[in-house]
Protein backbone atom coordinates (compact mmCIF):
# COMPACT_ATOMS: atom_id res chain seq x y z
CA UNK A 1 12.10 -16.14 -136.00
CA UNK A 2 8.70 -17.08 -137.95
CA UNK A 3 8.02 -20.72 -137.58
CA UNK A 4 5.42 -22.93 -139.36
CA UNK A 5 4.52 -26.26 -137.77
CA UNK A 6 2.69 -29.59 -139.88
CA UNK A 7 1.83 -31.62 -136.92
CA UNK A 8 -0.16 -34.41 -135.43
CA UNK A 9 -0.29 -35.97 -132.17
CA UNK A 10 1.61 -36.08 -129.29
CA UNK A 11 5.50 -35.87 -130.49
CA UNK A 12 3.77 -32.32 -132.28
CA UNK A 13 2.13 -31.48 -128.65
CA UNK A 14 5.33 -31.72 -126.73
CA UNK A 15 7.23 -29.94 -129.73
CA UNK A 16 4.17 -26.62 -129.92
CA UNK A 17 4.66 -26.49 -126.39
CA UNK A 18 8.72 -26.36 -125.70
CA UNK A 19 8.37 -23.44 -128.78
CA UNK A 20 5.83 -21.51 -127.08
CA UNK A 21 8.91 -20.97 -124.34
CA UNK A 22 11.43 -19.69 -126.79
CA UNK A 23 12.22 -16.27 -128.37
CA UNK A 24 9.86 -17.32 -131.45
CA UNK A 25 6.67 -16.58 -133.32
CA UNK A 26 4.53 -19.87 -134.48
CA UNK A 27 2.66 -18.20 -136.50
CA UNK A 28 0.88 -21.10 -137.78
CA UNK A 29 -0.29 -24.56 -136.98
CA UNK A 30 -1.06 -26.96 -139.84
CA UNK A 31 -2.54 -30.47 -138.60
CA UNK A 32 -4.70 -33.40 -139.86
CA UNK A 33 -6.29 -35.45 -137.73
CA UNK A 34 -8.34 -38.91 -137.87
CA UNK A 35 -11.10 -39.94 -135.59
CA UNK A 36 -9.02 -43.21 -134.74
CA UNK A 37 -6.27 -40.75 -132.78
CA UNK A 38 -8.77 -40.42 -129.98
CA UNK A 39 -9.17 -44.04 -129.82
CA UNK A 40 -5.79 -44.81 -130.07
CA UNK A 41 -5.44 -41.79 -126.70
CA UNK A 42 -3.16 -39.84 -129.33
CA UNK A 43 -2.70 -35.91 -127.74
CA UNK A 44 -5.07 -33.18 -130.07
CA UNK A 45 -3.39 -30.64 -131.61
CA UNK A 46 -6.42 -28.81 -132.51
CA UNK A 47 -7.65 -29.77 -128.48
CA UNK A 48 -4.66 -28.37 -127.02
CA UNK A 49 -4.38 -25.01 -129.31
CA UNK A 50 -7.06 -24.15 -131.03
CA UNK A 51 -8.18 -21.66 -127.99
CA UNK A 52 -4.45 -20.46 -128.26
CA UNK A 53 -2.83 -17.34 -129.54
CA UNK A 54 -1.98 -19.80 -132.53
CA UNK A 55 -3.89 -20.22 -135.26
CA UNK A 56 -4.38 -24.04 -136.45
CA UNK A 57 -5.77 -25.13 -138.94
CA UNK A 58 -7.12 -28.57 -140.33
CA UNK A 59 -7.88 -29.08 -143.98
CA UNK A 60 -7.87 -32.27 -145.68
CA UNK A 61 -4.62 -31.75 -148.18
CA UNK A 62 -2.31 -28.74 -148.39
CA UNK A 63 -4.73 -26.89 -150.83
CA UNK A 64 -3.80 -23.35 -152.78
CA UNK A 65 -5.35 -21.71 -149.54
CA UNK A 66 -2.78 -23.09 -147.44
CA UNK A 67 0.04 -22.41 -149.55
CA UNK A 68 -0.89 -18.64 -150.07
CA UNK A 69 -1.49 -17.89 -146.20
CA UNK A 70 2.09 -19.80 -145.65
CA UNK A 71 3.36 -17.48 -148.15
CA UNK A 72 2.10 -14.52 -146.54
CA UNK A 73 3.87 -15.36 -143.16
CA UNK A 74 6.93 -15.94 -144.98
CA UNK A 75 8.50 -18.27 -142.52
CA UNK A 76 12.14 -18.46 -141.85
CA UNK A 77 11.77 -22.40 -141.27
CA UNK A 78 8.87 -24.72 -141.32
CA UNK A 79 9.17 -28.47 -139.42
CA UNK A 80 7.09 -31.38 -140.14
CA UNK A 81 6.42 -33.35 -137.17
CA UNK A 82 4.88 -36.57 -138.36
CA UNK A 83 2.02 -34.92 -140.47
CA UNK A 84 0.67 -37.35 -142.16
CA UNK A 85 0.37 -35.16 -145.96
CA UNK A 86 3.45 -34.78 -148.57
CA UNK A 87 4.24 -31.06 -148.77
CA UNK A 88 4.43 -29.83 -152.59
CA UNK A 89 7.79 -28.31 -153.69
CA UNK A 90 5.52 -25.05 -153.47
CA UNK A 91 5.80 -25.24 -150.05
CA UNK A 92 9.17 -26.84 -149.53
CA UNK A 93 10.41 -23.59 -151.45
CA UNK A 94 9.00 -20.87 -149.33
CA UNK A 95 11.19 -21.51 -145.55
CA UNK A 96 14.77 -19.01 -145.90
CA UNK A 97 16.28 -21.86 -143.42
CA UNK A 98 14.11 -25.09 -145.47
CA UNK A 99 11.55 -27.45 -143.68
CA UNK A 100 12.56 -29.73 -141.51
CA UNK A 101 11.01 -33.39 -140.93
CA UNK A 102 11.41 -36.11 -138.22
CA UNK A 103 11.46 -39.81 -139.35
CA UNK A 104 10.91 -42.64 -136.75
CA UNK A 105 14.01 -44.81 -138.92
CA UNK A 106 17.40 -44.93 -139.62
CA UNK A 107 17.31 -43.00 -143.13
CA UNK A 108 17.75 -44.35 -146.02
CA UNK A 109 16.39 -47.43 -144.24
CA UNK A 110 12.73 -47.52 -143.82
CA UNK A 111 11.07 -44.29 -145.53
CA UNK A 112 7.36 -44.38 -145.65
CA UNK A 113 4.52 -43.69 -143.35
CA UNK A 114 5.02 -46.39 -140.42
CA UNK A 115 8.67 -47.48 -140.12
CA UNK A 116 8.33 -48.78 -136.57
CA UNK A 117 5.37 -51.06 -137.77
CA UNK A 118 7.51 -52.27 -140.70
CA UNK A 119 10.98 -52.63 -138.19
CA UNK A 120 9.03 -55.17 -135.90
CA UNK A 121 7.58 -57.09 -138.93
CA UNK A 122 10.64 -57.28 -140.21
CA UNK A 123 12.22 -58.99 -137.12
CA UNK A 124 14.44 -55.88 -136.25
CA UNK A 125 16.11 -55.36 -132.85
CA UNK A 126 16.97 -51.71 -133.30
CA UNK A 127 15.53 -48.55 -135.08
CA UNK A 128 16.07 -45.12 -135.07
CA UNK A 129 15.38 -41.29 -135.46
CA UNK A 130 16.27 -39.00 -138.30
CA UNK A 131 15.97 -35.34 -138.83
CA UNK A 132 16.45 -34.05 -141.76
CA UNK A 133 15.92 -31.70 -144.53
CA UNK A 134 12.72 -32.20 -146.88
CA UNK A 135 13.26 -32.38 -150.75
CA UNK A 136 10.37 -33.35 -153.32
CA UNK A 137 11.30 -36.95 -152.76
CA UNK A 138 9.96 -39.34 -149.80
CA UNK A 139 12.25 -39.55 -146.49
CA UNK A 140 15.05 -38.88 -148.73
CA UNK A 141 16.62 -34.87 -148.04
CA UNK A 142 19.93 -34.64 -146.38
CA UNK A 143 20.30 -35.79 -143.04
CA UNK A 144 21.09 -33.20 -140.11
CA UNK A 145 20.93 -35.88 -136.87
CA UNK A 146 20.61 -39.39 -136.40
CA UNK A 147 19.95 -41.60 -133.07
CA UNK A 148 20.15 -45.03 -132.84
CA UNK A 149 17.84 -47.14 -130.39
CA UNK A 150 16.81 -51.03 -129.25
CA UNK A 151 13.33 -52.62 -130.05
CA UNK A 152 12.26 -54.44 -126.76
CA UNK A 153 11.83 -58.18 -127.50
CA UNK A 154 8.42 -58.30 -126.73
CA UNK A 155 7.62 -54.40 -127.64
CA UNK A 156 4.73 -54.21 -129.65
CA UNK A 157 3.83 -51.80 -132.48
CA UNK A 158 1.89 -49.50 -130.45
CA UNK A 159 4.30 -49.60 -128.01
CA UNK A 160 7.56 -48.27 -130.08
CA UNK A 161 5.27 -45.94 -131.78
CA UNK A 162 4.44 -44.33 -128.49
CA UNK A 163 8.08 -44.76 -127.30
CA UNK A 164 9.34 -42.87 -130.93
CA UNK A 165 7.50 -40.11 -130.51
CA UNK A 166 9.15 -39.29 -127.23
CA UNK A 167 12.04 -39.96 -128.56
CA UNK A 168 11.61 -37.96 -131.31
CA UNK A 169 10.72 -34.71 -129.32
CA UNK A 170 13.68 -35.12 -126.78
CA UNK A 171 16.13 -35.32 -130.16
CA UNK A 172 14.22 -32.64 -131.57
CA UNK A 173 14.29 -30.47 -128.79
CA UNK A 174 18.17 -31.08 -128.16
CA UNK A 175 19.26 -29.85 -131.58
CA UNK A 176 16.57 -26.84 -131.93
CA UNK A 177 19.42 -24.66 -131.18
CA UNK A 178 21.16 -26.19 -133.95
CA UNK A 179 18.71 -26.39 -136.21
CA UNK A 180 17.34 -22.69 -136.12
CA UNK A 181 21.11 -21.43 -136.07
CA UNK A 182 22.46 -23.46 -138.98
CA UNK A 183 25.15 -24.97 -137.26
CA UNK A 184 24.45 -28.57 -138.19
CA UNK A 185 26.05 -29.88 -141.11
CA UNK A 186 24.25 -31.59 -143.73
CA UNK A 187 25.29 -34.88 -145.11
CA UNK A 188 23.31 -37.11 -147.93
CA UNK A 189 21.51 -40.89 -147.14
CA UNK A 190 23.98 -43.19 -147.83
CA UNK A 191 23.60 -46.82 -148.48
CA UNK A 192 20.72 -49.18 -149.21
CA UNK A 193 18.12 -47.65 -149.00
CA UNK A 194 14.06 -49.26 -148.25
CA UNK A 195 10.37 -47.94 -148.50
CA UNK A 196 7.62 -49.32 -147.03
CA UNK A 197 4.04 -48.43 -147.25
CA UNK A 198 0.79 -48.34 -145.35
CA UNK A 199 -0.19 -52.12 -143.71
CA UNK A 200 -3.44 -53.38 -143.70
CA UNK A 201 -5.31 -52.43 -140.31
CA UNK A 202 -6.03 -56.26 -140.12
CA UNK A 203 -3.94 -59.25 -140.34
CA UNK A 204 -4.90 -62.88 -140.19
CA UNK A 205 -2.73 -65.78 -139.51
CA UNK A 206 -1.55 -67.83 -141.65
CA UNK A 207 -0.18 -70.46 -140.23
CA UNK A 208 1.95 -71.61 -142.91
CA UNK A 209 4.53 -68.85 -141.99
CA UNK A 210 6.94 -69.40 -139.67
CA UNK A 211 6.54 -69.06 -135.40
CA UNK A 212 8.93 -66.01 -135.58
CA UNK A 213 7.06 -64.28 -138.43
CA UNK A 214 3.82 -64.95 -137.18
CA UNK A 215 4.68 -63.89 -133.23
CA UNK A 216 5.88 -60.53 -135.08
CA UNK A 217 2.98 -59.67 -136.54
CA UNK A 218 1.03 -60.51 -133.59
CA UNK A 219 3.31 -57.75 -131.48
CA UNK A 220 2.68 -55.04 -134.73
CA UNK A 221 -1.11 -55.51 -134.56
CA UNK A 222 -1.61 -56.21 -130.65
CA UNK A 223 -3.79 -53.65 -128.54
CA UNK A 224 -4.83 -51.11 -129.10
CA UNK A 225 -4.58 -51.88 -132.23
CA UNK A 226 -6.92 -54.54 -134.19
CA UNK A 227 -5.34 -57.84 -132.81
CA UNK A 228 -4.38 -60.68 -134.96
CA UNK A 229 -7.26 -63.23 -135.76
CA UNK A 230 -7.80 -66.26 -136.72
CA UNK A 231 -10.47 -69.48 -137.11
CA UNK A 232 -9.55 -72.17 -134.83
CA UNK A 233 -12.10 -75.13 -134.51
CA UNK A 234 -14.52 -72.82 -136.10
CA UNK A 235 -14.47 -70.33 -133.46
CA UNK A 236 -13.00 -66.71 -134.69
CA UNK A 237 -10.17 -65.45 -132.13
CA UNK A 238 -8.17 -62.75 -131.30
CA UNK A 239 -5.10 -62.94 -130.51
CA UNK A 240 -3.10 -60.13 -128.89
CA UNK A 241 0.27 -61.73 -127.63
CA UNK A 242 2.02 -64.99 -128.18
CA UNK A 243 5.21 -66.39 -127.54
CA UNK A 244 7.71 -68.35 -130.09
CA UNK A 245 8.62 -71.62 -127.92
């Protein structure tokens, strides 16, 4: 079993390393990393293999280069595990079992690049993981497992991220068996379906919106994050928690 990983951070990390202890070959590592991860404390893929066995690699889009060496390997399946790059059909082709992706949302619900931000924005009280299969389209191949979760009332963005991407490597790591032995049965995204994109990496109040909207945004943006801000009697402040009263 040849296995190609697109990766970043630490839900990748924990993935790598509960492969290195099966019966398989990772015969590449494709990451892309931003200098905010170390700020943020997010695990390093390229830290934590690049002196490995594994080769890993780092480029800046999924170039011809990449696509030919992929080719060469000839992988039997290749998993996505929140890179942050949209793999051309080129590459979606080349896997005999497909590529797999994890998705911090209930699918159809929430595709895009930061569901969990999006979910506490939008006043949610639960979200969830998806695996499934990757077509040309965003978030939107055939769905192979699906967990359901709460948000924590006061749980801020960073938080749940953090908290998904454990998830997402314990429900990953509970249906690898599955996966790699086809014994999952595909099913299409049903229902309405949502897409949100990147945020802004700073918000300021207004204070025309309402309590509940504004304490939400506050939790999505709070430490270590850049906090909410705002002018008040012409001093500039931060604000990194509130609560609706």
């Amino acid at each position: 079993m040849k296995i190609v990983i697109f990766g970043c951070q630490q839900i990748a990390v924990d993935f790598i390393t509960f492969l290195k202890k099966q019966n398989v070959t990772i015969s590449l590592i494709v990451t892309y990393e931003l200098p905010l991860d170390k700020t943020y404390g997010y695990e390093s893929v390229i830290d934590k293999f690049s002196n490995s066995e594994i080769e890993v690699i780092n480029p800046r889009r999924v170039n011809i280069n990449v696509i030919n060496k992929i080719k060469s390997i000839s992988p039997d399946i290749i998993f996505s595990i929140y890179y942050r790059k949209i793999l051309p059909k080129s590459v979606l082709q080349l896997p005999k079992l497909g590529c797999i992706n994890i998705h911090p949302s209930l699918l159809p619900k929430y595709r895009g690049p930061i569901p969990t931000a999006w979910a506490i924005e939008k006043g949610e009280t639960s979200f969830g993981i998806t695996i499934h299969h990757m077509d040309e389209g965003i978030d939107t191949g055939d769905i192979l497992v699906q967990e359901k979760y709460s948000i924590g009332n006061d749980e801020t963005g960073y938080e749940l991220y953090t908290r998904a991407m454990h998830l997402g490597f314990l429900l990953l790591k509970d249906n690898y068996e599955n996966i790699i032995n086809n014994k999952l049965k595909p099913f299409s995204q049903k229902g309405l379906s949502s897409y949100y994109g990147k945020k802004n990496g700073k918000y300021t109040i207004d204070w025309k919106d309402s309590a509940k909207n504004i304490n939400n945004k506050i939790r999505v943006h709070s430490k270590p994050f850049n906090s909410a801000e705002t002018l008040l009697f012409n001093r500039y402040i931060l604000i990194n928690k509130a609560t609706v009263v």
